[in-house]
N, C-alpha and C. Protein backbone atom coordinates (compact mmCIF):
# COMPACT_ATOMS: atom_id res chain seq x y z
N UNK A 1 -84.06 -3.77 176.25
CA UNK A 1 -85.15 -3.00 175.67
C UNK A 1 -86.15 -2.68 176.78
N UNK A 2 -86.48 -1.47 176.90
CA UNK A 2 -87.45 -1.34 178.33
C UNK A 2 -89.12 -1.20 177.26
N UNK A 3 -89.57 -1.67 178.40
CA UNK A 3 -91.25 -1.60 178.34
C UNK A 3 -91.84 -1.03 177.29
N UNK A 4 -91.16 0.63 177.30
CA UNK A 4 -92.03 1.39 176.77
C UNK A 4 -91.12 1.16 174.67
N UNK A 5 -90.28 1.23 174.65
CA UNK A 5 -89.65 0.63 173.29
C UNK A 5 -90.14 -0.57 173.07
N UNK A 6 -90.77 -1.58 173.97
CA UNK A 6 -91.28 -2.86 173.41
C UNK A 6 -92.64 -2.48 172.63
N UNK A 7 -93.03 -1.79 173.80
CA UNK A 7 -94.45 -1.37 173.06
C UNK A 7 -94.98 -0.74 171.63
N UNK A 8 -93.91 0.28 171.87
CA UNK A 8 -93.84 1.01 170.24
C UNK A 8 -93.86 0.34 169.57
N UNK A 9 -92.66 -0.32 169.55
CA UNK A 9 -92.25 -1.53 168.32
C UNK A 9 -93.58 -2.61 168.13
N UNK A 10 -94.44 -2.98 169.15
CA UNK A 10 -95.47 -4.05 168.80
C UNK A 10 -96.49 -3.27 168.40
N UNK A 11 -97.10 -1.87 168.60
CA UNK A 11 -97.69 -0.98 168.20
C UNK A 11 -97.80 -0.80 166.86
N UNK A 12 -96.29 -0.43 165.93
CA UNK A 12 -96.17 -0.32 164.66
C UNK A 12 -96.25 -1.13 164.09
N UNK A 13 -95.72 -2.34 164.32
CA UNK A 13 -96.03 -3.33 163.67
C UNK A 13 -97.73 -3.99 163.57
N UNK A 14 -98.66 -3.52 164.18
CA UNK A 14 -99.99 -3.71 163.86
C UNK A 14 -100.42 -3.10 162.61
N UNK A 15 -101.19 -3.08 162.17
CA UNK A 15 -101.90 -2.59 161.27
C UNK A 15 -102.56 -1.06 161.94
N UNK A 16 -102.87 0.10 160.92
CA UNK A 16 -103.06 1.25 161.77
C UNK A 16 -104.54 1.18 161.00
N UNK A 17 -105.55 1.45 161.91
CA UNK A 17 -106.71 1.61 161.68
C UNK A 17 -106.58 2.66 160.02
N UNK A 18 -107.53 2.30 159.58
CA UNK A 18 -107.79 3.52 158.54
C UNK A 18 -108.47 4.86 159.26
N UNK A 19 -109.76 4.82 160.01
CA UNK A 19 -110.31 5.22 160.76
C UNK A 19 -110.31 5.15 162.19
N UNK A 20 -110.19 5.84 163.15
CA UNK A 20 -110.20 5.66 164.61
C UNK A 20 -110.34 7.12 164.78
N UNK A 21 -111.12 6.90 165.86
CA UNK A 21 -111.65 8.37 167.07
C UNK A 21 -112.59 8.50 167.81
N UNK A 22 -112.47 8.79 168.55
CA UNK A 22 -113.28 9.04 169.56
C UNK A 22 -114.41 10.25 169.53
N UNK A 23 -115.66 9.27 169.34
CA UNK A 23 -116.39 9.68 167.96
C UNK A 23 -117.66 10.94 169.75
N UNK A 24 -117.96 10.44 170.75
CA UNK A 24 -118.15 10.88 172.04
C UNK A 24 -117.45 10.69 173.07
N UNK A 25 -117.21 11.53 173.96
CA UNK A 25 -116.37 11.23 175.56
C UNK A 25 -117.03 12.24 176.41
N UNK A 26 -118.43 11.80 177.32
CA UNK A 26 -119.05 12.58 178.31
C UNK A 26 -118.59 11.78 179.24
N UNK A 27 -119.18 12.29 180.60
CA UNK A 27 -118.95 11.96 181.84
C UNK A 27 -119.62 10.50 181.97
N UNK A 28 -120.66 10.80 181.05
CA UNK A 28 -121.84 9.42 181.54
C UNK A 28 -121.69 8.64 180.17
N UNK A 29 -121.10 8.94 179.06
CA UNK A 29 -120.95 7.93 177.86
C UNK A 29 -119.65 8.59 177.02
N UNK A 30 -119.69 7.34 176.08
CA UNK A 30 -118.34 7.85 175.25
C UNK A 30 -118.96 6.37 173.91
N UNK A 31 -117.98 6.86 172.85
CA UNK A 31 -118.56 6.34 171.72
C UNK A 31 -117.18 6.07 170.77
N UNK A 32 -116.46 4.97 170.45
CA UNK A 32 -115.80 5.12 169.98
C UNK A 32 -115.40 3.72 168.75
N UNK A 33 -114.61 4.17 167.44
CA UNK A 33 -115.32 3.50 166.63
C UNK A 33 -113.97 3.75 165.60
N UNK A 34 -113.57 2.12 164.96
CA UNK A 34 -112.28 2.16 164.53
C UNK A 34 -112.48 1.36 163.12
N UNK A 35 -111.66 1.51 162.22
CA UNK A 35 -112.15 0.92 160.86
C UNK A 35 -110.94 0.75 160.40
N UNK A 36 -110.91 -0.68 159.90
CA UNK A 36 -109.59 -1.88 159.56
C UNK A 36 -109.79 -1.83 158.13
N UNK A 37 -108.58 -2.47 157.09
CA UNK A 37 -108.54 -3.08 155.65
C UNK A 37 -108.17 -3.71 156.15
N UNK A 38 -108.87 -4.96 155.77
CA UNK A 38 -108.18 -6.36 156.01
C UNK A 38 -107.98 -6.94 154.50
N UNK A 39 -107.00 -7.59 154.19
CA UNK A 39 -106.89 -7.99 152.85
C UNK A 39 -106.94 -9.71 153.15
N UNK A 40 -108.66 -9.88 152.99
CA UNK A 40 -109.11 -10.90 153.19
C UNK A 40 -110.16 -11.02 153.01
N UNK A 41 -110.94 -12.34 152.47
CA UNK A 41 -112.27 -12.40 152.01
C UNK A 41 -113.07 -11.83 153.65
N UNK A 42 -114.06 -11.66 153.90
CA UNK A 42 -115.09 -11.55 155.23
C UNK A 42 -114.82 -12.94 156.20
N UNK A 43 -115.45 -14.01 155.02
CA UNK A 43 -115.32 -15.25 155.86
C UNK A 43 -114.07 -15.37 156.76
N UNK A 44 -112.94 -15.13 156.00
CA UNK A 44 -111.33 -15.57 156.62
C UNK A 44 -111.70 -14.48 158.24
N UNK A 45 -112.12 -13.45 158.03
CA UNK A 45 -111.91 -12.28 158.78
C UNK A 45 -112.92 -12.53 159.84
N UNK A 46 -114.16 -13.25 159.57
CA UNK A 46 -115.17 -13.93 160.49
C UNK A 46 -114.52 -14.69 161.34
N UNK A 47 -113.82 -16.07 161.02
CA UNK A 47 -113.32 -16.57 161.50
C UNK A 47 -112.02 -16.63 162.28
N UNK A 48 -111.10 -16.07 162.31
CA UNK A 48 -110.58 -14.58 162.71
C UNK A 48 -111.25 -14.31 164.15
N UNK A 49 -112.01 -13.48 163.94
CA UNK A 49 -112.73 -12.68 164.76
C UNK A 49 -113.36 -13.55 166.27
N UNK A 50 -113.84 -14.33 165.86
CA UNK A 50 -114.51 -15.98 166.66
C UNK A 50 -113.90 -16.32 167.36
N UNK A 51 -112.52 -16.45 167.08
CA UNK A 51 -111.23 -17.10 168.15
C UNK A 51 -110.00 -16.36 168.50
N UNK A 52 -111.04 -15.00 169.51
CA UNK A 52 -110.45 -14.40 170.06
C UNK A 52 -108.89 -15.15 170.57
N UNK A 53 -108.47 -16.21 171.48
CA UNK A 53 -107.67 -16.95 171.83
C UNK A 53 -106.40 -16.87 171.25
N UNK A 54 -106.50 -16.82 169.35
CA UNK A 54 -105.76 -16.25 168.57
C UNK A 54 -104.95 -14.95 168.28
N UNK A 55 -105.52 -13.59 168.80
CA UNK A 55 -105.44 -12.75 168.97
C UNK A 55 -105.44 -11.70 169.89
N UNK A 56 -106.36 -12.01 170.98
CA UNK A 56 -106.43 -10.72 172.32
C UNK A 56 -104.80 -10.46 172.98
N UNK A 57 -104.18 -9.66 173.09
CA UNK A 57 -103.25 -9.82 173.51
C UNK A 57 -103.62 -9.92 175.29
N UNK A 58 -102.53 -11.24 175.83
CA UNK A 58 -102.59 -11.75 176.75
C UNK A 58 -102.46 -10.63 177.92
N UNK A 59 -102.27 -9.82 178.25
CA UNK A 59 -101.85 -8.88 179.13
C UNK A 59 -103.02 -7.76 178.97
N UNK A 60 -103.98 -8.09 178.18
CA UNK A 60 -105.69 -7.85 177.97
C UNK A 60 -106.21 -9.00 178.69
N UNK A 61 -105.96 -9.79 179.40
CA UNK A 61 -107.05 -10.82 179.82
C UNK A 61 -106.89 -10.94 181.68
N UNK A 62 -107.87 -11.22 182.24
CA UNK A 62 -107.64 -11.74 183.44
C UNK A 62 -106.85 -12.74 184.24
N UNK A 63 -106.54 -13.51 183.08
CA UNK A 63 -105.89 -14.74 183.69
C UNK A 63 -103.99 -14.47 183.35
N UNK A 64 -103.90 -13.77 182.19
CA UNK A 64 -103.06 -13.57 181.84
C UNK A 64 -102.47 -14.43 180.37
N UNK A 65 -103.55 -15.09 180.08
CA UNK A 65 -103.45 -15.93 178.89
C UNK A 65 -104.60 -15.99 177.87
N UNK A 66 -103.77 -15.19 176.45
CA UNK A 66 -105.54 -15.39 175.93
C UNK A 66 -105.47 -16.75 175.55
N UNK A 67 -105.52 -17.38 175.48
CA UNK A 67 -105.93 -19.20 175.44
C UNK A 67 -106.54 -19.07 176.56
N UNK A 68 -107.39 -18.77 177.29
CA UNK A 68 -108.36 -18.72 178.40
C UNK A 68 -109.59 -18.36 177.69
N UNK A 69 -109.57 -17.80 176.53
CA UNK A 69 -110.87 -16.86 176.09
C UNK A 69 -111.40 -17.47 174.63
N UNK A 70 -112.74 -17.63 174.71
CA UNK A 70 -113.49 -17.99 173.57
C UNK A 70 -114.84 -16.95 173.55
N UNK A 71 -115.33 -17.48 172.06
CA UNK A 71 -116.66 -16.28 171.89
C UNK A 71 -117.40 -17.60 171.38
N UNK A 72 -118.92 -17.76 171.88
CA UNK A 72 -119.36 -18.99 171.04
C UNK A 72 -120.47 -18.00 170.33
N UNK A 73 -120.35 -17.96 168.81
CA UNK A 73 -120.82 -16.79 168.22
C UNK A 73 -122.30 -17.11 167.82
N UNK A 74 -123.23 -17.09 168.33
CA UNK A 74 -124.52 -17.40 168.72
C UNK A 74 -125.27 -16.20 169.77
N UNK A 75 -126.65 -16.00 169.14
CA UNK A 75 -127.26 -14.92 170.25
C UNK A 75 -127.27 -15.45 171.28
N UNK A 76 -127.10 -15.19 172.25
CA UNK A 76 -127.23 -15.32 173.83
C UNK A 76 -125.64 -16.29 174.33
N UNK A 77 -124.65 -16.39 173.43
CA UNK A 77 -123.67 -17.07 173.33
C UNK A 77 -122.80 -15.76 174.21
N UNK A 78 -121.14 -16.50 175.25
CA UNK A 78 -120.78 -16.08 175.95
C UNK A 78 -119.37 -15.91 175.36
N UNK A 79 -118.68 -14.44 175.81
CA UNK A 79 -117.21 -14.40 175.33
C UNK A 79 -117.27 -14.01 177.07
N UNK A 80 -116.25 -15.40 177.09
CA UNK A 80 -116.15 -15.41 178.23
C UNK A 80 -114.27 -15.51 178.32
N UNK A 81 -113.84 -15.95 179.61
CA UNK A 81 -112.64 -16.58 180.09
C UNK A 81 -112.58 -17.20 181.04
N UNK A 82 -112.12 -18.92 181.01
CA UNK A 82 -111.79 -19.47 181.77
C UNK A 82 -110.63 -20.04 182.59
N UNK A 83 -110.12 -20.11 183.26
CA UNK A 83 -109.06 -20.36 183.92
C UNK A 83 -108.98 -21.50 185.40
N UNK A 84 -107.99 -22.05 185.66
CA UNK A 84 -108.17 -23.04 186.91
C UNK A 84 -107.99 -21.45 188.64
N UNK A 85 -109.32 -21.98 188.72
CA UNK A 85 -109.66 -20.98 189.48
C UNK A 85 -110.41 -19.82 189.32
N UNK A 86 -110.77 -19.36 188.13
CA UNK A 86 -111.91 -18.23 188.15
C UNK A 86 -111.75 -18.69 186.75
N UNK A 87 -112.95 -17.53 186.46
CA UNK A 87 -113.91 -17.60 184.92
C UNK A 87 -114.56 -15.81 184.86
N UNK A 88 -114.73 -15.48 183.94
CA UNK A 88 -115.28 -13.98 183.60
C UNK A 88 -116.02 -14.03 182.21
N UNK A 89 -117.10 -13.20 182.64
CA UNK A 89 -118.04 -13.18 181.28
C UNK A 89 -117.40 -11.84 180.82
N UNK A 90 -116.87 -11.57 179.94
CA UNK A 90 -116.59 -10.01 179.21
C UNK A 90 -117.50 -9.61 178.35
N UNK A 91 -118.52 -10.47 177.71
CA UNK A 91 -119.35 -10.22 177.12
C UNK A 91 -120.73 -10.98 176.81
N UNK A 92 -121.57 -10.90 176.32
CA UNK A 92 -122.75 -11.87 176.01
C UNK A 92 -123.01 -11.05 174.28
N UNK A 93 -123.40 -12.28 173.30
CA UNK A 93 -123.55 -12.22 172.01
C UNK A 93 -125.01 -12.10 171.94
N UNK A 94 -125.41 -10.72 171.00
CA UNK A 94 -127.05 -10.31 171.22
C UNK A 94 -127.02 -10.49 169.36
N UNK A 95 -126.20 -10.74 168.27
CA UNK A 95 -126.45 -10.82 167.21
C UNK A 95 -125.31 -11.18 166.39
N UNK A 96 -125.32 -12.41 166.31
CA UNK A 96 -124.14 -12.98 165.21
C UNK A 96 -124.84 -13.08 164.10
N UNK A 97 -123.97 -12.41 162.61
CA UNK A 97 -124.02 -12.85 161.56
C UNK A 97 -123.02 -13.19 160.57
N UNK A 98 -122.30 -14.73 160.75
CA UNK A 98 -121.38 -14.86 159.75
C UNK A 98 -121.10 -14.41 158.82
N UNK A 99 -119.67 -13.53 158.67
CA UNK A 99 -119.79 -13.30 158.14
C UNK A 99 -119.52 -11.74 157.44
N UNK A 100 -120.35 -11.19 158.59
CA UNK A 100 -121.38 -9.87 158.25
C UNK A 100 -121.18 -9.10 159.67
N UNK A 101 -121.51 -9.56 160.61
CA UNK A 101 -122.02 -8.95 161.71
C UNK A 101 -121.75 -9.28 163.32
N UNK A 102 -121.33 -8.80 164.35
CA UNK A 102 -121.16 -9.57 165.97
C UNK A 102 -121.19 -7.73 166.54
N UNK A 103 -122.41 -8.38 167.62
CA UNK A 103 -122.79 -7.73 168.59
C UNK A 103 -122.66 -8.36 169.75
N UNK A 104 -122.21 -7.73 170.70
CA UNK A 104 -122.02 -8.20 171.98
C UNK A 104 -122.59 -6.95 173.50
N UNK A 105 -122.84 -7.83 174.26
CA UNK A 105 -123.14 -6.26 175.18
C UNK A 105 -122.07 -6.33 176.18
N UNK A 106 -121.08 -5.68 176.59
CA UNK A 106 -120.02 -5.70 176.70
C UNK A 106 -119.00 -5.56 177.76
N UNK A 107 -119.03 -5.68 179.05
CA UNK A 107 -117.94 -4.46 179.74
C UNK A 107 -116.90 -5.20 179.98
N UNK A 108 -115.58 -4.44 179.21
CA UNK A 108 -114.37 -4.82 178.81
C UNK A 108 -113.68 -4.29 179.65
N UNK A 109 -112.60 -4.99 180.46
CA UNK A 109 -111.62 -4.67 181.33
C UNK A 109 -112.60 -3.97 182.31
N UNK A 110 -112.17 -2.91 182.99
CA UNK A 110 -111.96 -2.12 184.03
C UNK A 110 -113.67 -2.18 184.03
N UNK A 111 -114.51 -1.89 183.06
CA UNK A 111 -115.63 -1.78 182.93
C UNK A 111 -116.56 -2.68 183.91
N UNK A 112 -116.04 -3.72 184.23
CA UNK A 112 -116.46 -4.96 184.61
C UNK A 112 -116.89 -4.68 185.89
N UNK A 113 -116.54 -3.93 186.22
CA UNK A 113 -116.63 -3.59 188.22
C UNK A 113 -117.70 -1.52 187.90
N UNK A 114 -117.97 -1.45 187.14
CA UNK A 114 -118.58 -0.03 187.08
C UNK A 114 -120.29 -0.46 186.64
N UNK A 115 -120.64 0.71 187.18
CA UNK A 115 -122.32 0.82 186.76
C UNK A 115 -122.27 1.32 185.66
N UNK A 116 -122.27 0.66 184.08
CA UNK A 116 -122.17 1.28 183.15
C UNK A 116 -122.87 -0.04 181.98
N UNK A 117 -122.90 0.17 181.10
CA UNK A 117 -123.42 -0.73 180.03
C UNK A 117 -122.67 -0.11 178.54
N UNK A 118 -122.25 -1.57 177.83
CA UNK A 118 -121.30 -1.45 177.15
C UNK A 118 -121.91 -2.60 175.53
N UNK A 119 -121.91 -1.52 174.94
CA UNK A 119 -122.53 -2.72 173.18
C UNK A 119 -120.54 -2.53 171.93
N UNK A 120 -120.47 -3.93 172.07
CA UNK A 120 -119.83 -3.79 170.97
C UNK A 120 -119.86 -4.70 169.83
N UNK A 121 -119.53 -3.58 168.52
CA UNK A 121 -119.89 -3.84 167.24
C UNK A 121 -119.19 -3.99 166.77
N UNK A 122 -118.81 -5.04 165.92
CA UNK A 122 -118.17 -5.33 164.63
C UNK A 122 -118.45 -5.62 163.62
N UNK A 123 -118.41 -5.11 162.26
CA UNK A 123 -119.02 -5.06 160.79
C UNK A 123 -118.19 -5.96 160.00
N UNK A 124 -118.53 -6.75 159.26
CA UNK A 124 -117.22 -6.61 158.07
C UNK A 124 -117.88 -6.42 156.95
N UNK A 125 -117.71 -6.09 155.89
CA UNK A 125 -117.94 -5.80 154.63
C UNK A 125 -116.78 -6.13 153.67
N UNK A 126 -117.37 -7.23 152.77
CA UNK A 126 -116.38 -7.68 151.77
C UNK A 126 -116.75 -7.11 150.55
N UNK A 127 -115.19 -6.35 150.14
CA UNK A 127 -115.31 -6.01 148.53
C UNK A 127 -114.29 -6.43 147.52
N UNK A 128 -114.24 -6.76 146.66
CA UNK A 128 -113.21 -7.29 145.95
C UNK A 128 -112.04 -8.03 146.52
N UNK A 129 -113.02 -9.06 147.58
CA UNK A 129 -111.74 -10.15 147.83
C UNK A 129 -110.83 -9.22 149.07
N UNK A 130 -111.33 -7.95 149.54
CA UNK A 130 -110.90 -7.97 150.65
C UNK A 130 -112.08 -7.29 151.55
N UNK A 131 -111.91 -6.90 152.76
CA UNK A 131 -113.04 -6.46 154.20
C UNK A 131 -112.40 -5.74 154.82
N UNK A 132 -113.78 -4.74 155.07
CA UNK A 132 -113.61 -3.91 155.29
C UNK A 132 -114.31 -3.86 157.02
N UNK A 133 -113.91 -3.81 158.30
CA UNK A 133 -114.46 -4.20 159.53
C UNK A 133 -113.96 -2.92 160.57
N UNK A 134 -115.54 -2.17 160.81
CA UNK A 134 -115.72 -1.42 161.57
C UNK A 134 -116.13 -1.81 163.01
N UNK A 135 -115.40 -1.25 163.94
CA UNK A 135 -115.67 -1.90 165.28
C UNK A 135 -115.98 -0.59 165.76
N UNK A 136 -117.06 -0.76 166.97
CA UNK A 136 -117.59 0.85 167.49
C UNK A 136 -117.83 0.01 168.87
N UNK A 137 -117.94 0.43 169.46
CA UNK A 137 -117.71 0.36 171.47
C UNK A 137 -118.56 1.55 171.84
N UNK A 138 -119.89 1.58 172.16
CA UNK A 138 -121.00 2.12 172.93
C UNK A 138 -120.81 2.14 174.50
N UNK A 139 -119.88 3.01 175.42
CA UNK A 139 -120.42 3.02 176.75
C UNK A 139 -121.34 3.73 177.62
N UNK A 140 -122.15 3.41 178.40
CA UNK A 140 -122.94 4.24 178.88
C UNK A 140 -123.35 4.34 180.66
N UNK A 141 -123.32 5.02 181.16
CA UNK A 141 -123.62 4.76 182.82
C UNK A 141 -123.53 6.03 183.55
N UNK A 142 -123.06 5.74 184.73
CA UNK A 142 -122.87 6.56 185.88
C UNK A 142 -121.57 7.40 185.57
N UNK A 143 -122.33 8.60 185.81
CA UNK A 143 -121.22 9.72 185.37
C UNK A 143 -119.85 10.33 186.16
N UNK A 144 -120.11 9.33 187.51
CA UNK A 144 -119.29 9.64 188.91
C UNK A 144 -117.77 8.95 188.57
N UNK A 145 -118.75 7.91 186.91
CA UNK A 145 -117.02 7.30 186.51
C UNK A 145 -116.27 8.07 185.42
N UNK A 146 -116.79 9.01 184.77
CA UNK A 146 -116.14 9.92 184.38
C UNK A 146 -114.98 9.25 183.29
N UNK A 147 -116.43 8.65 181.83
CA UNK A 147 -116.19 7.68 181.04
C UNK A 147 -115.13 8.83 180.27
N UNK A 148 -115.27 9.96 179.93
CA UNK A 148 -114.63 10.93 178.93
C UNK A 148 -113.39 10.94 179.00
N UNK A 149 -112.31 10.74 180.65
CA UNK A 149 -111.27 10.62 180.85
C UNK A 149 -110.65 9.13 180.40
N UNK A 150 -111.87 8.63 180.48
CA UNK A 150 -111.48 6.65 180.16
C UNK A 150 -111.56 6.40 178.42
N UNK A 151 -111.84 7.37 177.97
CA UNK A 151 -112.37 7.21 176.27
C UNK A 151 -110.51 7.64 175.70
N UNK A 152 -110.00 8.24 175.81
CA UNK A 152 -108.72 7.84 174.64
C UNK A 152 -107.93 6.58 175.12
N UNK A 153 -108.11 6.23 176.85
CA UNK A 153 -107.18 5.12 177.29
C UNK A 153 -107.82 3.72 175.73
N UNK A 154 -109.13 4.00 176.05
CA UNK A 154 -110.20 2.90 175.81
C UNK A 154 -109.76 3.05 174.23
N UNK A 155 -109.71 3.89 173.95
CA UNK A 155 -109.10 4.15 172.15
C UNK A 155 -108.67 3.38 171.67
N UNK A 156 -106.80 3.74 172.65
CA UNK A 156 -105.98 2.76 172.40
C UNK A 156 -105.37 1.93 172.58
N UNK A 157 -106.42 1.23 173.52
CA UNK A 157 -106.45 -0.63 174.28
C UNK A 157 -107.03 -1.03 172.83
N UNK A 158 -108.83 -0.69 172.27
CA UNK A 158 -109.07 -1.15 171.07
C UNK A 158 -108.69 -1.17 169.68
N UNK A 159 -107.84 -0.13 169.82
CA UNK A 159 -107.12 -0.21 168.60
C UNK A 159 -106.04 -1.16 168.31
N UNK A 160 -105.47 -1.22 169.55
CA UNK A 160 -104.18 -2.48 169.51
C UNK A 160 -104.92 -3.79 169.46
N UNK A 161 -106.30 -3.95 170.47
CA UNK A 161 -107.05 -5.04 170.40
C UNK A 161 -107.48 -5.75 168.66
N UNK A 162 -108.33 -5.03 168.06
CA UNK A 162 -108.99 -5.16 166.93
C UNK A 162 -107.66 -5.04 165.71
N UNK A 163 -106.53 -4.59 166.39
CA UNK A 163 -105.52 -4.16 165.24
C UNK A 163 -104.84 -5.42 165.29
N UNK A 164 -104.50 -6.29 166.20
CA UNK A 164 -104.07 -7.29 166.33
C UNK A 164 -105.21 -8.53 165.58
N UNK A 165 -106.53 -8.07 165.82
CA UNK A 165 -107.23 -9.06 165.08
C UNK A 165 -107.05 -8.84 163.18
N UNK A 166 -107.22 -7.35 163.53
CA UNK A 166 -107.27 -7.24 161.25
C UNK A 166 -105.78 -7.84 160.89
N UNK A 167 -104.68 -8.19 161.91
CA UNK A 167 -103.37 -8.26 161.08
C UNK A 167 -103.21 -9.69 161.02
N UNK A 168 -103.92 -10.56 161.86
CA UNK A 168 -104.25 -11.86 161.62
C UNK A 168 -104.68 -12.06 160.59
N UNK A 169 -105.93 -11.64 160.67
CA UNK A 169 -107.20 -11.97 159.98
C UNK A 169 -106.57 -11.77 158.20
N UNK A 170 -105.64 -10.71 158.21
CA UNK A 170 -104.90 -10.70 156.82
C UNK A 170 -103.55 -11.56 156.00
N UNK A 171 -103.55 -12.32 157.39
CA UNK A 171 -102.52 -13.51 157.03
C UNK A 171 -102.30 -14.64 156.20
């Protein structure tokens, strides 16, 4: 099976956003923002969400293992990754609400090395015993990085990212 047939196949088998698009893509920002059914109370889907470790796919992480990565879901709390030999902050937590709500300010992957600033959001909303969790990714910076070309890659890294979390989170 080569690479690109592995991928498909782990692709489909995620859950497909209800919503996804790439809502801005300028030179200097891009805005993009994806919306899950999870057939699960919020809480299940909170918790879920918390232990990234569970879900990021590993070949998303620096070390190469998501068991390197935690979120301690608290304002000023770190989603970080650790490893024997380096450590990376991917994010800092500006508003946890069990539950309900995680804000983070953000720069994910490649982002990490650019003059840019990065907020990401995740909602959930529970209705009848299942949740409903909108994730939106705010980037903003230097336009020499020429975020608009990086906004569908960035699409669909988060869509597989967050798609891998709602198909947990519905387990």
């Amino acid at each position: 099976m080569t690479l690109r047939m592995f991928l498909g196949a782990m692709m489909a088998a995620l859950p497909l956003a209800a919503a996804a698009e790439v809502r801005l893509a300028a030179a200097d920002a891009m805005l993009i923002r994806h919306e899950f059914r999870i057939e699960a109370t919020a809480a299940k889907a909170w918790d879920t969400l918390v232990h990234p470790e569970r879900y990021w796919p590993a070949d998303h992480t620096w070390s190469g293992k998501r068991e390197s990565l935690s979120i301690d879901p608290v304002a000023g709390g770190c989603y970080c990754e650790r490893w024997d030999g380096g450590s990376a902050e991917h994010g800092r937590v500006v508003m946890a609400v069990p539950g309900k709500a995680l804000t983070l300010n953000a720069k994910l992957g490649p982002f990490l090395e650019m003059a840019v600033s990065g907020i990401l959001s995740i909602k959930l909303e529970e209705q009848d015993g299942a949740t409903t969790a909108v994730v939106t990714y705010r980037v903003s910076g230097d336009p020499a990085h020429q975020l608009n070309a990086l906004a569908p890659i960035v699409d669909q890294v988060l869509g597989m990212q967050f798609g891998a979390f709602a198909q947990l989170a519905g387990q």
